[in-house]
PDB file of N, CA and C in Angstrom:
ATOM      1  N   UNK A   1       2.714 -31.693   4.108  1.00  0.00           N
ATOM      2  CA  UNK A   1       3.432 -30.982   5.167  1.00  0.00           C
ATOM      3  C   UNK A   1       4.592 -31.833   5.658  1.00  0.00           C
ATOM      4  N   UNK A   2       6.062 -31.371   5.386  1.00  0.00           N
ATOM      5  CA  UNK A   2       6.832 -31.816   5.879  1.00  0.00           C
ATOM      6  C   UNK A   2       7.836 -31.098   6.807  1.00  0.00           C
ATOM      7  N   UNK A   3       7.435 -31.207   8.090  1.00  0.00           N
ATOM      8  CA  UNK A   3       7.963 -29.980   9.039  1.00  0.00           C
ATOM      9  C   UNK A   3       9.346 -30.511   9.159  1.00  0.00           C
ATOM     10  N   UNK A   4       9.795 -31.617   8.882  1.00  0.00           N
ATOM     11  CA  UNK A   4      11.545 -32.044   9.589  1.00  0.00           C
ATOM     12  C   UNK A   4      12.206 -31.422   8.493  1.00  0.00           C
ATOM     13  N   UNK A   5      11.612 -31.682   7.112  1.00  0.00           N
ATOM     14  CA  UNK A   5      12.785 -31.037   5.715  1.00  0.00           C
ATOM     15  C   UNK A   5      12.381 -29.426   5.832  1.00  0.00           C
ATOM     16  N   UNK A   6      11.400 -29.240   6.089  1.00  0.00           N
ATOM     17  CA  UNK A   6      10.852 -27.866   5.727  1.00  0.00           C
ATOM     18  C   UNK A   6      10.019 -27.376   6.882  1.00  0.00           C
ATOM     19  N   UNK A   7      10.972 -26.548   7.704  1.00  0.00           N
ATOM     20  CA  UNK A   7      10.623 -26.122   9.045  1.00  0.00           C
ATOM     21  C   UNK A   7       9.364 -24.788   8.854  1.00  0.00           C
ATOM     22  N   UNK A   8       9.737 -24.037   8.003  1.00  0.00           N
ATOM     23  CA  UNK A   8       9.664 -22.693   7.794  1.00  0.00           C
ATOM     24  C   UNK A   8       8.748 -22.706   6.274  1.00  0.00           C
ATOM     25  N   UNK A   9       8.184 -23.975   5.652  1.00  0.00           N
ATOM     26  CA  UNK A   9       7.228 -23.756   4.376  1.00  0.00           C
ATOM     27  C   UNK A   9       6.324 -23.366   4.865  1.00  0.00           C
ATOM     28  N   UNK A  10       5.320 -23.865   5.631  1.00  0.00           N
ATOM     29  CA  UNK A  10       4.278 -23.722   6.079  1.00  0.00           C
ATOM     30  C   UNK A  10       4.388 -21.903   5.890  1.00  0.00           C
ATOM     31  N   UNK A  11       4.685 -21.615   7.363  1.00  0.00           N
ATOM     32  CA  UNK A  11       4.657 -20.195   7.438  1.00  0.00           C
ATOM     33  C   UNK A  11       4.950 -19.578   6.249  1.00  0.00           C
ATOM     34  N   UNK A  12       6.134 -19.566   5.469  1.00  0.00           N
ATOM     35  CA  UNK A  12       6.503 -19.022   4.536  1.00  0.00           C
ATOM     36  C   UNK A  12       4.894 -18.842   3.706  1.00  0.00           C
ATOM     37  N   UNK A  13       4.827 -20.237   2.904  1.00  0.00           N
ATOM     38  CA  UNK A  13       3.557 -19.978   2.020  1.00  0.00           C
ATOM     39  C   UNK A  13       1.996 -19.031   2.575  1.00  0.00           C
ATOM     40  N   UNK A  14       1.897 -19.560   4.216  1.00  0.00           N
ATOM     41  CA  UNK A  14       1.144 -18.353   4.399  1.00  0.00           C
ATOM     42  C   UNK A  14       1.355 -16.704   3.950  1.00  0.00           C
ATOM     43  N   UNK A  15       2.448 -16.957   4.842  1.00  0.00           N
ATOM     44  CA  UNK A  15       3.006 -14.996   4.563  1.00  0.00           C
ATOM     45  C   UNK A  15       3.098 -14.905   2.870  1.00  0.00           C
ATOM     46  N   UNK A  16       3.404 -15.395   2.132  1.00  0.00           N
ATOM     47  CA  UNK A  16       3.447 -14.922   0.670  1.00  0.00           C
ATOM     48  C   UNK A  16       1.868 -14.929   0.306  1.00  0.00           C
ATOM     49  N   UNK A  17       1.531 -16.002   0.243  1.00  0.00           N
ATOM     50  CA  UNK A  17      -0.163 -15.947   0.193  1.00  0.00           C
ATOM     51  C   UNK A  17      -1.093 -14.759   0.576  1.00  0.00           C
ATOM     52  N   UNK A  18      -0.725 -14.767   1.551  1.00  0.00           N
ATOM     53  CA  UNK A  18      -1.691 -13.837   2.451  1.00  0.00           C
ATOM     54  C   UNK A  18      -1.268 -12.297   1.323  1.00  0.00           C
ATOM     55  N   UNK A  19       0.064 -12.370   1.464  1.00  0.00           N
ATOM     56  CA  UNK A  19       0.582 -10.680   0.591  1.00  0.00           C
ATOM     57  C   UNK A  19       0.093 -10.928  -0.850  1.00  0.00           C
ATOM     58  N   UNK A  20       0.317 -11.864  -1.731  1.00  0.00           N
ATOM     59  CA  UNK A  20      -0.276 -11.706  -2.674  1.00  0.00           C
ATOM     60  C   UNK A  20      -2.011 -11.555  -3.055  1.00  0.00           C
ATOM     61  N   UNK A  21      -2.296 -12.389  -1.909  1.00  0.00           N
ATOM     62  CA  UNK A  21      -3.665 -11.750  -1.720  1.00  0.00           C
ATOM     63  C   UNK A  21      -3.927 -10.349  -1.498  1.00  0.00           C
ATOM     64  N   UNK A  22      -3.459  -9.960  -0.477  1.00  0.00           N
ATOM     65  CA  UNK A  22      -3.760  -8.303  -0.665  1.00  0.00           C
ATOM     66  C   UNK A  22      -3.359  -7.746  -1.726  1.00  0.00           C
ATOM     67  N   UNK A  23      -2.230  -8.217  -2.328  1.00  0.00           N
ATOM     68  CA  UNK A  23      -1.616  -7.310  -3.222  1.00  0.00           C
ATOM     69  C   UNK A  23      -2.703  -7.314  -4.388  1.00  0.00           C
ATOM     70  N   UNK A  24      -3.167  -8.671  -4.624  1.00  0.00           N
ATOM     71  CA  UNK A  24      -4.835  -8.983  -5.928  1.00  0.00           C
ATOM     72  C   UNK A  24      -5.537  -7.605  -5.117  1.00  0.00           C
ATOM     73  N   UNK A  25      -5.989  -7.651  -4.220  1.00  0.00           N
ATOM     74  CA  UNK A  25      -7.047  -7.002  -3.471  1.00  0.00           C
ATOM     75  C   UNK A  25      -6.765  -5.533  -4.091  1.00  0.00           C
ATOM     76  N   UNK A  26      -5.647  -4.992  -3.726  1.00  0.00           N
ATOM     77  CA  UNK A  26      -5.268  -3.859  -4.288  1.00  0.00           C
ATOM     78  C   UNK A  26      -5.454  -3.210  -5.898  1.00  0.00           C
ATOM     79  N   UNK A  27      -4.594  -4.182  -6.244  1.00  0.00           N
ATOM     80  CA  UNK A  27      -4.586  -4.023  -7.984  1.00  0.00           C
ATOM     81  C   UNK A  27      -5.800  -4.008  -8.334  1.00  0.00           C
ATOM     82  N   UNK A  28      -7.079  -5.299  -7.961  1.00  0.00           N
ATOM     83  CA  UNK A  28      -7.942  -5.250  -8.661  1.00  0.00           C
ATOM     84  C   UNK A  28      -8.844  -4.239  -7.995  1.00  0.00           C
ATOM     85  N   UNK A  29      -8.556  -3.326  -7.098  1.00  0.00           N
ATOM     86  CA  UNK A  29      -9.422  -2.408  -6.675  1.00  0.00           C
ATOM     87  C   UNK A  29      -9.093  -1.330  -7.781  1.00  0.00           C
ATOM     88  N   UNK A  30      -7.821  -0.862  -7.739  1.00  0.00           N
ATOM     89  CA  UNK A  30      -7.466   0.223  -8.474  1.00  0.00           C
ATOM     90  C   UNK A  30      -7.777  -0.293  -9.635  1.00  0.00           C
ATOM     91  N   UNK A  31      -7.764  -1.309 -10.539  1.00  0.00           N
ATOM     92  CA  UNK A  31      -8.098  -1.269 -11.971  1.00  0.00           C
ATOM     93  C   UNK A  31      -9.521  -1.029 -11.599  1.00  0.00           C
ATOM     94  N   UNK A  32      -9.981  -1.729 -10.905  1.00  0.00           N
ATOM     95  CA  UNK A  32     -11.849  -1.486 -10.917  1.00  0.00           C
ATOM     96  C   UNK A  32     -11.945   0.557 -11.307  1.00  0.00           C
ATOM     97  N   UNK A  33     -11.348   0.954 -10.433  1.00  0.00           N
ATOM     98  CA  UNK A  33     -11.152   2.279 -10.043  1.00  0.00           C
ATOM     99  C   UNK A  33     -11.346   2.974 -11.798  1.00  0.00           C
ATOM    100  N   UNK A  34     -10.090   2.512 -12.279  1.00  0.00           N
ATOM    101  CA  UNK A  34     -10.092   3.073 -14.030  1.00  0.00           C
ATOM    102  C   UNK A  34     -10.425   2.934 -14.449  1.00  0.00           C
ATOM    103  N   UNK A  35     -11.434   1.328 -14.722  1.00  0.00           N
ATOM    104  CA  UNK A  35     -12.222   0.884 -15.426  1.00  0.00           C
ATOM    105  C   UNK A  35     -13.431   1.793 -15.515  1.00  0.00           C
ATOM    106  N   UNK A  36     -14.175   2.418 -14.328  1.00  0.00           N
ATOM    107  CA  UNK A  36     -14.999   3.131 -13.744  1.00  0.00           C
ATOM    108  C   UNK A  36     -15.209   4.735 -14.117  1.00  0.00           C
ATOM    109  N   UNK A  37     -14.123   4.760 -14.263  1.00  0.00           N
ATOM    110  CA  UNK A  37     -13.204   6.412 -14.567  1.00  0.00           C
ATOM    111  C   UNK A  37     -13.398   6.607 -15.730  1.00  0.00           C
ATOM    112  N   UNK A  38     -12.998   5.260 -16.734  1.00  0.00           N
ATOM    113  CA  UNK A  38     -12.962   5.269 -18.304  1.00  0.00           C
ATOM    114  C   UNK A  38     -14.027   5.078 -18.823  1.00  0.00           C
ATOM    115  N   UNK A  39     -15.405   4.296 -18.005  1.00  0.00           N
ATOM    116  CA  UNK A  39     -16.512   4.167 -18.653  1.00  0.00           C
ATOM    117  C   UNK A  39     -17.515   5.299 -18.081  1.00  0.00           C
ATOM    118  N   UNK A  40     -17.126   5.832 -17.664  1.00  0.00           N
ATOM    119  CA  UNK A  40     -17.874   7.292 -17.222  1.00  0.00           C
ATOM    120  C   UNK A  40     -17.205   8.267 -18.368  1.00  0.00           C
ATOM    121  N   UNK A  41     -16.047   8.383 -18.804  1.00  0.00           N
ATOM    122  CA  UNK A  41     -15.949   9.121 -19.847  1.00  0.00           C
ATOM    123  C   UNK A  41     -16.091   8.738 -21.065  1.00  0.00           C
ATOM    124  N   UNK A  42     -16.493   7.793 -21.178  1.00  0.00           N
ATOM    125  CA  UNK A  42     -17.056   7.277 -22.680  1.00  0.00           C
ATOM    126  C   UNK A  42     -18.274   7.419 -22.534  1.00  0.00           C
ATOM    127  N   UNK A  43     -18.979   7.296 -21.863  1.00  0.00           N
ATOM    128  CA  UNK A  43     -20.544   7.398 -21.809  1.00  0.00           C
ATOM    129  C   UNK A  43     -20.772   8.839 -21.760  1.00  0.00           C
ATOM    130  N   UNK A  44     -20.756   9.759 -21.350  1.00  0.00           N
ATOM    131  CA  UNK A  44     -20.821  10.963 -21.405  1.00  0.00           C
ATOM    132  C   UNK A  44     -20.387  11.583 -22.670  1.00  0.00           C
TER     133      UNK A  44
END
């Protein structure tokens, strides 16, 4: 942590973090979603 060169990393890397986290959260919900979709129609 270097707050005198880099006022605004900190925060920054949270806020991207945090969004790419949801954004995983998302994606891997919806693939779960098709994955689910597709092995229900193969099994049947």
């Amino acid at each position: 942590m270097r707050p005198k060169r880099y006022p605004y990393s900190g925060k920054l890397k949270a806020s991207t973090m945090d969004i790419v986290k949801a954004w995983e959260k998302a994606y891997s919900a919806y693939r779960v979603k098709g994955k689910k979709s597709k092995k229900r129609l193969n099994k049947n």
